[in-house]
Protein backbone atom coordinates (compact mmCIF):
# COMPACT_ATOMS: atom_id res chain seq x y z
CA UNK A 1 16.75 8.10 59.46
CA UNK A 2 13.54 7.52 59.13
CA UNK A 3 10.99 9.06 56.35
CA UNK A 4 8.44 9.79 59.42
CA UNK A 5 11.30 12.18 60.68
CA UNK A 6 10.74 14.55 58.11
CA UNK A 7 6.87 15.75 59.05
CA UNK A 8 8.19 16.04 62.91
CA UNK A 9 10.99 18.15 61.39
CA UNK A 10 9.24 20.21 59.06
CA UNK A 11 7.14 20.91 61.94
CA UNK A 12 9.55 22.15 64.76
CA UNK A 13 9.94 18.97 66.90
CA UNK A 14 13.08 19.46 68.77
CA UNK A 15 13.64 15.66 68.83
CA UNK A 16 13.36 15.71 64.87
CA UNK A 17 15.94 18.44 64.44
CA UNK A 18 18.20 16.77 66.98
CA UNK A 19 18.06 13.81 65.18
CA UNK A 20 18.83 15.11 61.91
CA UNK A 21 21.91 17.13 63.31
CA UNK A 22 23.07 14.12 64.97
CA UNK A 23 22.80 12.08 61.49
CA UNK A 24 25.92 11.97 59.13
CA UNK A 25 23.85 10.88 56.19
CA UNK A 26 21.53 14.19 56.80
CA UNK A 27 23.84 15.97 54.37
CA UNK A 28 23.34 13.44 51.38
CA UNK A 29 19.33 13.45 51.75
CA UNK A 30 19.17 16.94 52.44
CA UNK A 31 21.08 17.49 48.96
CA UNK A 32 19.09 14.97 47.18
CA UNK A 33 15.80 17.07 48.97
CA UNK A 34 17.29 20.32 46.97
CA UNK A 35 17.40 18.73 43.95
CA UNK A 36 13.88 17.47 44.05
CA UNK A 37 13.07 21.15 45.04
CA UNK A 38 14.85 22.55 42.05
CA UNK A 39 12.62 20.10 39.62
CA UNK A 40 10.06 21.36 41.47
CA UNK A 41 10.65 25.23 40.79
CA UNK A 42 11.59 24.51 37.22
CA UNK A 43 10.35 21.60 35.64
CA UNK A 44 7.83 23.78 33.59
CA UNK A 45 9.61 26.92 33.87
CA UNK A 46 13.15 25.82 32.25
CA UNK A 47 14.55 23.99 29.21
CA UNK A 48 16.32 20.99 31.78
CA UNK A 49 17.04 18.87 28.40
CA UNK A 50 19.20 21.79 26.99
CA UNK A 51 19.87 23.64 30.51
CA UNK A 52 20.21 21.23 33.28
CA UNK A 53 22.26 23.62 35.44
CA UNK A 54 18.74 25.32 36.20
CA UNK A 55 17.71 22.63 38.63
CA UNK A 56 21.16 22.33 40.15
CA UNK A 57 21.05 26.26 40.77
CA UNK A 58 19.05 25.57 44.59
CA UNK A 59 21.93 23.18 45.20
CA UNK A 60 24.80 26.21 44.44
CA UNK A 61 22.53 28.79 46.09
CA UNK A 62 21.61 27.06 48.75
CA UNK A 63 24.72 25.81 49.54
CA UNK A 64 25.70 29.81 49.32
CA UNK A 65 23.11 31.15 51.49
CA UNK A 66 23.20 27.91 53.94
CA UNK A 67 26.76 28.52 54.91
CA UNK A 68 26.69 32.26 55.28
CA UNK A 69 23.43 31.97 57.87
CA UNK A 70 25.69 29.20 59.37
CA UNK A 71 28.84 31.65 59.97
CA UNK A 72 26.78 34.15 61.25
CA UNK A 73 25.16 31.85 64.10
CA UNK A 74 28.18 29.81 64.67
CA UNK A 75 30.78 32.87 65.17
CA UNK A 76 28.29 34.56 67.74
CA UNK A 77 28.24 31.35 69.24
CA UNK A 78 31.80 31.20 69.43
CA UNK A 79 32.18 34.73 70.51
CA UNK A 80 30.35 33.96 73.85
CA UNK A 81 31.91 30.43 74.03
CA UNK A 82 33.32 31.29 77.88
CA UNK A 83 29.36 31.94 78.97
CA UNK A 84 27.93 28.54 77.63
CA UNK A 85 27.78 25.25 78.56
CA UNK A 86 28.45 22.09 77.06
CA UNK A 87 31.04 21.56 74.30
CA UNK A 88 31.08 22.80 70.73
CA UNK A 89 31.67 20.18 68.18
CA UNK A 90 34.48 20.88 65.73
CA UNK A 91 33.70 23.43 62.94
CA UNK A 92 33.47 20.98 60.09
CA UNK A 93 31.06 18.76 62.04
CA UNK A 94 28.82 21.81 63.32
CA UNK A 95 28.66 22.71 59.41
CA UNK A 96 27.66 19.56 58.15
CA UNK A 97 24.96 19.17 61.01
CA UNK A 98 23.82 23.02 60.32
CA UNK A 99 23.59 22.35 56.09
CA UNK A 100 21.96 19.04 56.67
CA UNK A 101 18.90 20.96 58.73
CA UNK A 102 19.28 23.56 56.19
CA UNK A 103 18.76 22.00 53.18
CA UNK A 104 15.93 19.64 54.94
CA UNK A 105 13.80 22.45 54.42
CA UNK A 106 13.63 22.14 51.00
CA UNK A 107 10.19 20.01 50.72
CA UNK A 108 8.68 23.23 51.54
CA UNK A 109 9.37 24.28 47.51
CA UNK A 110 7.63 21.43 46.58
CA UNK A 111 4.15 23.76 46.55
CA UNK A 112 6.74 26.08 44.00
CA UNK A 113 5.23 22.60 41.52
CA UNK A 114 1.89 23.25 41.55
CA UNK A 115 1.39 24.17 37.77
CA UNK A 116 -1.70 27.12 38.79
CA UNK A 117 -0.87 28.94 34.97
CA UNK A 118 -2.46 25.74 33.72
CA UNK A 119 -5.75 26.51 34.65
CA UNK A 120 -5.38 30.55 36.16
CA UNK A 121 -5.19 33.60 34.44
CA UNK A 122 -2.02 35.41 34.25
CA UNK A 123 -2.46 38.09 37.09
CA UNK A 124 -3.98 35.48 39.12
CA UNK A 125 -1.27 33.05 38.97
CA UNK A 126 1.07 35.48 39.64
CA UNK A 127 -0.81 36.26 42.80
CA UNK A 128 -1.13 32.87 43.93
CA UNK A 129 2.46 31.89 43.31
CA UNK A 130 3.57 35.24 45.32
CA UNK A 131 1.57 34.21 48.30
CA UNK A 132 2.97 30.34 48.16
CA UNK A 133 6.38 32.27 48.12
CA UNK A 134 5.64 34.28 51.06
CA UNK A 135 4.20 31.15 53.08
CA UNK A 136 7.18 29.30 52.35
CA UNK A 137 9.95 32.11 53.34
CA UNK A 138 7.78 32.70 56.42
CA UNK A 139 7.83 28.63 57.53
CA UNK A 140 11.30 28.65 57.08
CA UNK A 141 12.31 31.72 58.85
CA UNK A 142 10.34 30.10 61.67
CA UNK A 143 11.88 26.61 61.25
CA UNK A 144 15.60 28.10 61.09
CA UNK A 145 14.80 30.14 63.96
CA UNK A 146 13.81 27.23 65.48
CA UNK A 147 16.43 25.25 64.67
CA UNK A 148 19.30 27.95 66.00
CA UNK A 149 17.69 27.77 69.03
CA UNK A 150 17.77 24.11 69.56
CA UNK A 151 21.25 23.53 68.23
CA UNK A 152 22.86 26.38 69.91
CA UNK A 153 20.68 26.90 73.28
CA UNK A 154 19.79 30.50 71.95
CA UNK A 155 16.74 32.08 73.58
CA UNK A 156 13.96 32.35 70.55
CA UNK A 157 14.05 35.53 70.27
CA UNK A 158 17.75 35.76 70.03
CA UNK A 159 17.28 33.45 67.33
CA UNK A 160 14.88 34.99 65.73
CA UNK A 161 17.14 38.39 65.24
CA UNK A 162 20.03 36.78 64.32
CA UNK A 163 17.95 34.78 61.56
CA UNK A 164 16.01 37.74 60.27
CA UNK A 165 18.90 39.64 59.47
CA UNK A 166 20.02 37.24 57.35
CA UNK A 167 17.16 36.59 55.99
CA UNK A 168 16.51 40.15 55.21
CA UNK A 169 20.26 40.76 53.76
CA UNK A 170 19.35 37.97 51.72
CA UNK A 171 16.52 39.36 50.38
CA UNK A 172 17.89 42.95 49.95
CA UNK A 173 20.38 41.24 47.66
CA UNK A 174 17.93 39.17 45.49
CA UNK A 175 15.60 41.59 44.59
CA UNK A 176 18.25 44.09 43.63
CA UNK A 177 19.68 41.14 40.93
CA UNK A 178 16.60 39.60 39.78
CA UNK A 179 14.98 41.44 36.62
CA UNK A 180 11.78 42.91 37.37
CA UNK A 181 9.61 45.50 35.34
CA UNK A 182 10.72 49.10 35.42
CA UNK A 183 8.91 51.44 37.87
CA UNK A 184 8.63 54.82 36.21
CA UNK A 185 5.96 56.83 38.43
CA UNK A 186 7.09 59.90 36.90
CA UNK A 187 7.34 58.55 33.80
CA UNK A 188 3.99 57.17 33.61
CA UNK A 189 4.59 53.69 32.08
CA UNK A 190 1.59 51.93 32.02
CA UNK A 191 2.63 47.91 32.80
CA UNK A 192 0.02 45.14 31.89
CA UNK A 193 -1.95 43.95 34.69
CA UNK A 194 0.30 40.67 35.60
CA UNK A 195 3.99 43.24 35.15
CA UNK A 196 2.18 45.80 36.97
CA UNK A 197 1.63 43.16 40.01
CA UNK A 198 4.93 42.15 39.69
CA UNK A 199 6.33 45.65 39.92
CA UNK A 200 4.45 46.50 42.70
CA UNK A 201 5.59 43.97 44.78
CA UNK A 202 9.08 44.16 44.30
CA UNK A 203 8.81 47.78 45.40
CA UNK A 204 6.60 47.13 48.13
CA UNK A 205 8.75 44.60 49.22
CA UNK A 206 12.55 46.49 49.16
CA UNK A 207 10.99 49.01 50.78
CA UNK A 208 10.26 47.45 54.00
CA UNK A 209 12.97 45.33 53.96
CA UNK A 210 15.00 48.54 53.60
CA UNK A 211 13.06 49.85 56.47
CA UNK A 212 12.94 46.94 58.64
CA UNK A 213 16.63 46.46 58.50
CA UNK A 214 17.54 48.81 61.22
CA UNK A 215 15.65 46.79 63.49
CA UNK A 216 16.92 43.50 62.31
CA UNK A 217 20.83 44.92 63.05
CA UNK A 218 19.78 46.33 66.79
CA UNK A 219 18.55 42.97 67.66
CA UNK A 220 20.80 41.03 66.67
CA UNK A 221 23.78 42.97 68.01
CA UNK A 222 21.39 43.18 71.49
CA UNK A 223 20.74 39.28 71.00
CA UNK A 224 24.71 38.34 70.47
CA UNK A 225 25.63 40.67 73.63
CA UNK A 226 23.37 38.31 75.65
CA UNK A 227 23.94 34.90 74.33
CA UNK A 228 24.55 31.92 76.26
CA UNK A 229 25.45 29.32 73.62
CA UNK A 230 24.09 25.34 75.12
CA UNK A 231 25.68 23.12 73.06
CA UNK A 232 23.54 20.02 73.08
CA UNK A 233 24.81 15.76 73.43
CA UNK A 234 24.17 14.71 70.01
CA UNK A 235 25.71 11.19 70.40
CA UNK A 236 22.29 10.81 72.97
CA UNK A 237 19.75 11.24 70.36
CA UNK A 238 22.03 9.69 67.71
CA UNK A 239 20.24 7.38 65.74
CA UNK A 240 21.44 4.09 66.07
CA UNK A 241 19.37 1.84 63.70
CA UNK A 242 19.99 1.64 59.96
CA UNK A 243 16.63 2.88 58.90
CA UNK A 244 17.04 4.48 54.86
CA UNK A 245 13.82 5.16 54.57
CA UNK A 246 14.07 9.21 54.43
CA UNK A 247 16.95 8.80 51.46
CA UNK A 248 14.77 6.51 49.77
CA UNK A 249 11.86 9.42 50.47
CA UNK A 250 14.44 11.64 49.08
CA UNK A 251 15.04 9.53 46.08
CA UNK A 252 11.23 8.50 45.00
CA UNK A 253 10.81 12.65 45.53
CA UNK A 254 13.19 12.92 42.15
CA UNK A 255 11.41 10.22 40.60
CA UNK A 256 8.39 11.43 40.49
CA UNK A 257 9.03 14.60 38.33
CA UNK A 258 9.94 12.39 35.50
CA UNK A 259 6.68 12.10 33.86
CA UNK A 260 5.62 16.06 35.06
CA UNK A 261 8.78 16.67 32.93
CA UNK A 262 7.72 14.25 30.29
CA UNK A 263 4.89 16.49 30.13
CA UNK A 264 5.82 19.78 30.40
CA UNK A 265 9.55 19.76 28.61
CA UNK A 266 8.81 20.13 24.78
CA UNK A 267 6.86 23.81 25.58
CA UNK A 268 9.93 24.38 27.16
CA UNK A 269 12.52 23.31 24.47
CA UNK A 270 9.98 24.99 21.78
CA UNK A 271 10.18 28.09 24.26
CA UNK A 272 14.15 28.40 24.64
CA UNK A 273 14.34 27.70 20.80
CA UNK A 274 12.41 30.75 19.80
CA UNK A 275 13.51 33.02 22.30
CA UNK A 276 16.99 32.37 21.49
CA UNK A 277 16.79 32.75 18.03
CA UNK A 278 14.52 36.24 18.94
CA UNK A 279 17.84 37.32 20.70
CA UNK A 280 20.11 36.79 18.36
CA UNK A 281 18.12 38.88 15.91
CA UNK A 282 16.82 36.12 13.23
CA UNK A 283 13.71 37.41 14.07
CA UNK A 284 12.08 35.79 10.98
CA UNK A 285 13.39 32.10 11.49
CA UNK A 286 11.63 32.62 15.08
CA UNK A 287 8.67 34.11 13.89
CA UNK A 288 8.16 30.91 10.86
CA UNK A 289 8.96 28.59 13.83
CA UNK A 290 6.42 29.96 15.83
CA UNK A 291 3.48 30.27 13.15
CA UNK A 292 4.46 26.40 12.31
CA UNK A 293 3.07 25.73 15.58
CA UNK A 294 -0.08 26.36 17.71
CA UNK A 295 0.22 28.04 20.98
CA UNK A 296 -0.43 25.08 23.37
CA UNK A 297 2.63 23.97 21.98
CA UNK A 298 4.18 26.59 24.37
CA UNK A 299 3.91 27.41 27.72
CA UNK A 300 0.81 28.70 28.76
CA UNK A 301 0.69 32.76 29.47
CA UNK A 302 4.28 32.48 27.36
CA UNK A 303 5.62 36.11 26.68
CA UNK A 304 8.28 36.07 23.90
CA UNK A 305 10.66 38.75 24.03
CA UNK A 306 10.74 41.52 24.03
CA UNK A 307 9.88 41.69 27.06
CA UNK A 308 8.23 45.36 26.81
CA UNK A 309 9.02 47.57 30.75
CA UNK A 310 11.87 45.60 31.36
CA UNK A 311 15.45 47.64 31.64
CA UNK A 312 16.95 45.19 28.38
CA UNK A 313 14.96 43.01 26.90
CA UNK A 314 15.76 41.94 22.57
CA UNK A 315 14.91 42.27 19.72
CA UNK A 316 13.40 45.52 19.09
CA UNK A 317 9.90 45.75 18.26
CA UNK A 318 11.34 47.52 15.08
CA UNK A 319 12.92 44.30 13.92
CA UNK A 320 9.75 42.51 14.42
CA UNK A 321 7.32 44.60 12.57
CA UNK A 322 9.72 44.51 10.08
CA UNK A 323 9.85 40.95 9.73
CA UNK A 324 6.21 40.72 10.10
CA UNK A 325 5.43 42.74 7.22
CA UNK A 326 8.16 41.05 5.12
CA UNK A 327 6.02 37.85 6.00
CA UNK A 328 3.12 37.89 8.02
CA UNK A 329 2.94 34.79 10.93
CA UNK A 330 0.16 33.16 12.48
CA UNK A 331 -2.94 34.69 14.16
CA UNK A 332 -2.11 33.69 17.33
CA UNK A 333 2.20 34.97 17.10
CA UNK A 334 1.04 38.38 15.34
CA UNK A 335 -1.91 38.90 17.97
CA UNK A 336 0.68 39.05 20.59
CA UNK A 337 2.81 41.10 19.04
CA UNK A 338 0.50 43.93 17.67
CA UNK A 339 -0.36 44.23 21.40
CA UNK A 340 3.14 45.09 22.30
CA UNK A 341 3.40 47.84 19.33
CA UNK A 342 0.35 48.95 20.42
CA UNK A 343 1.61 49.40 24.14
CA UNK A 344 5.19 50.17 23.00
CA UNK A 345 3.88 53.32 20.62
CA UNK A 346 1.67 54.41 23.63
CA UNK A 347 4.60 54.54 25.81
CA UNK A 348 6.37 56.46 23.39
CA UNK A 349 4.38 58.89 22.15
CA UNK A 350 1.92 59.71 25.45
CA UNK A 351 3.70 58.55 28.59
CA UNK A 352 0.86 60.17 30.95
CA UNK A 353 -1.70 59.11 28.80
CA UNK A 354 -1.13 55.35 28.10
CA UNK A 355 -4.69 54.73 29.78
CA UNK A 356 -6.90 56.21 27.32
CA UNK A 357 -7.86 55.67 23.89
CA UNK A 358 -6.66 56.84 20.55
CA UNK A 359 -8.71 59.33 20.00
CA UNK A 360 -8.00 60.76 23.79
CA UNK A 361 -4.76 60.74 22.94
CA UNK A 362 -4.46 62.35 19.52
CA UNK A 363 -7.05 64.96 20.88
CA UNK A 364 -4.11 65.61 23.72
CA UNK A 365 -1.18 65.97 21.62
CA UNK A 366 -2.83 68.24 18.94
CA UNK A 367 -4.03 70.33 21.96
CA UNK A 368 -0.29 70.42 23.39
CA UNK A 369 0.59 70.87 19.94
CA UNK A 370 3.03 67.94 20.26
CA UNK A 371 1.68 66.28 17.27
CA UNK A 372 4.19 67.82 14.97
CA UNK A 373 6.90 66.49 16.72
CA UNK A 374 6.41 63.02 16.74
CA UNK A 375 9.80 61.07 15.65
CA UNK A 376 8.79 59.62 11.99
CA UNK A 377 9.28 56.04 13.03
CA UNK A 378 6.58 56.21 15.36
CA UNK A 379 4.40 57.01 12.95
CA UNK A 380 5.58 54.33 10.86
CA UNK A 381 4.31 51.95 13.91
CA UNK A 382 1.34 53.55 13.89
CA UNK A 383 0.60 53.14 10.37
CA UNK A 384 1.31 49.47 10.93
CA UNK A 385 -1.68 49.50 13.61
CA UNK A 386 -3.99 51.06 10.97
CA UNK A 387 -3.16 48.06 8.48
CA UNK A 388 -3.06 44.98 11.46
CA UNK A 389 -5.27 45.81 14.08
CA UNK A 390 -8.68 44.53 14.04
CA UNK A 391 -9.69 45.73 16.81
CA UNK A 392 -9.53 49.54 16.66
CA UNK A 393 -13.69 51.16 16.61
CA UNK A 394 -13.57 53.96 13.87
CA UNK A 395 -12.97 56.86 16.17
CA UNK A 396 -9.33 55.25 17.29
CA UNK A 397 -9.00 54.51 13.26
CA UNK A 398 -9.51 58.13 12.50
CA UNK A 399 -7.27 59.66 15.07
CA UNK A 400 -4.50 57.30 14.47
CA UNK A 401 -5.21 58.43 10.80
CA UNK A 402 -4.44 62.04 11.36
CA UNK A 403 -1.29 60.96 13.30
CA UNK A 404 0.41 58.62 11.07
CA UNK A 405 -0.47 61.46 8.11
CA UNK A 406 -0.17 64.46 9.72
CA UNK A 407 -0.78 67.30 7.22
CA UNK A 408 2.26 69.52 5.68
């Protein structure tokens, strides 16, 4: 195939995608594609040198996800079999034409590379990478749907249904697995700005793919009751030359993450090296590694654990303030982690009040006459803000004073 195939393809052409399903080497470049897509999503997200099954994991879920949208087309297609016209090609080949179109989609994730933390704020990166996600899953709900319909003779709209409630199983099903900050709206936890986007989201999200599924399952059961499966002549639009020029596309694709690798890998293998030994509890070996180096020696917006809204997330801020006052680290290592006492302790000790200031919120729990009550350890933390935070004015000082000395 040729590499000027995969712009026509990307872009709906029906020629394109007949093309590519008619190609037996679609399979191989499509694969290679995924791969490039996976050093795309992780290149400065993972530790590849230590972890190299990150950038194989599009390859295993696509693979996953491919053949399950595949089933679901291919068996309704089967079902009305006796209303369609042409013939079906045997089940292996009709795979292996359906996964090569499938996984031909993956240059879309090559925005996913776009490095925006590098020169973004947190919340704002976040934003931007949520609406690349969105653009992509859109483009390739309409390119599958557009592909069903030109492999299988489906009406579009039939299509469409049977695609979307895959698409939105599929989604039900990742956002249910994939670790996202807590939402407590009873509870009151108060998430940083780029958690709190996160959160929101994800809730916004499941919800109206929850809501929307209903109306995914009626059409498609009303779009599989009127099918009338076309089975296109592949061996008419069959390539004949021996053009390589889309594997070799495929190949340079891989290529040229080596030096975005060579550049972004040692945050990353400084990043899994600290975290690890964070979770394993040698919370002082981390903390010396850390202060040893600056903090553009790590990713940039990095959050070392733990990661403070999230369901489990080690070690315990206990371990860490203990190992901080056992040796103090860096500016830069304790200034992140006096922040998440800081938050922690709020969390604890004034879940509705997280919002407002020290003083607010000693004022609140000596009205409630709550202050009494406080479990000793928080007042231990709190103690530990008096010592290490520069930033409290002398009104927070004062209050957080009275609480970690209450009087007998």
């Amino acid at each position: 195939m040729k590499a000027s195939i995969l712009p026509r393809y990307l872009l709906g052409s029906r020629q394109a995608i007949l093309q590519v399903a008619a190609s037996r080497g679609s399979l191989l470049v499509g694969a290679i594609f995924v791969l490039s897509a996976g050093f795309a999503r992780e290149y400065d997200g993972e530790d590849l040198v230590h972890e190299p099954w990150h950038a194989l994991r599009p390859l295993g879920a696509s693979l996953v996800s491919g053949t399950m949208l595949f089933l679901v087309v291919h068996l309704a297609a089967l079902l009305k079999r006796g209303r369609g016209e042409g013939t079906p090609p045997s089940f292996i080949r009709a795979w292996g034409s359906f996964m090569g179109l499938f996984w031909l989609t993956a240059p879309m994730a090559w925005l996913y590379a776009i490095p925006y933390e590098r020169f973004m704020s947190p919340v704002d990166a976040i934003e931007i990478n949520l609406w690349t996600l969105a653009i992509v899953a859109v483009w390739r709900v309409v390119l599958m749907t557009r592909v069903v319909s030109v492999l299988y003779g489906f009406g579009y709209v039939s299509s469409f249904f049977l695609v979307m409630l895959f698409a939105d199983a599929l989604l039900l099903a990742v956002v249910t697995q994939v670790p996202t900050p807590v939402i407590d709206v009873m509870g009151g936890i108060r998430h940083s700005d780029r958690d709190a986007l996160i959160a929101s989201v994800t809730f916004s999200v499941t919800v109206l793919s929850a809501i929307s599924a209903p109306v995914w399952i009626v059409g498609a059961l009303i779009a599989t009751g009127v099918l009338k499966p076309k089975w296109p002549d592949l061996s008419v639009v069959a390539d004949r030359g021996r053009s390589r020029g889309l594997l070799i596309l495929a190949t340079v694709a891989l290529v040229v993450f080596v030096p975005l690798l060579m550049m972004s890998q040692p945050e990353q293998i400084n990043r899994r090296e600290a975290e690890s030994l964070l979770r394993q509890g040698r919370v002082a070996d981390a903390l010396a590694i850390m202060s040893d180096r600056s903090q553009d020696d790590y990713p940039p917006h990095w959050n070392p654990p733990p990661k403070l809204g999230y369901r489990e997330s080690s070690p315990s801020l206990d371990a860490v303030r203990d190992a901080m006052s056992a040796e103090w680290p860096s500016d830069w290592v304790a200034s992140i982690y006096i922040a998440k006492i800081d938050r922690r302790l709020r969390e604890n000790i004034a879940r509705f009040w997280t919002w407002a200031s020290w003083t607010e919120i000693i004022e609140r729990l000596t009205e409630y006459g709550n202050l009494d009550e406080i479990d000793p350890e928080h007042r231990v933390a709190a103690r530990f803000l008096l010592d290490h935070q520069p930033s409290l004015d002398e009104s927070d000082r004062r209050a957080l004073e009275q609480f970690a000395s209450p009087s007998d």
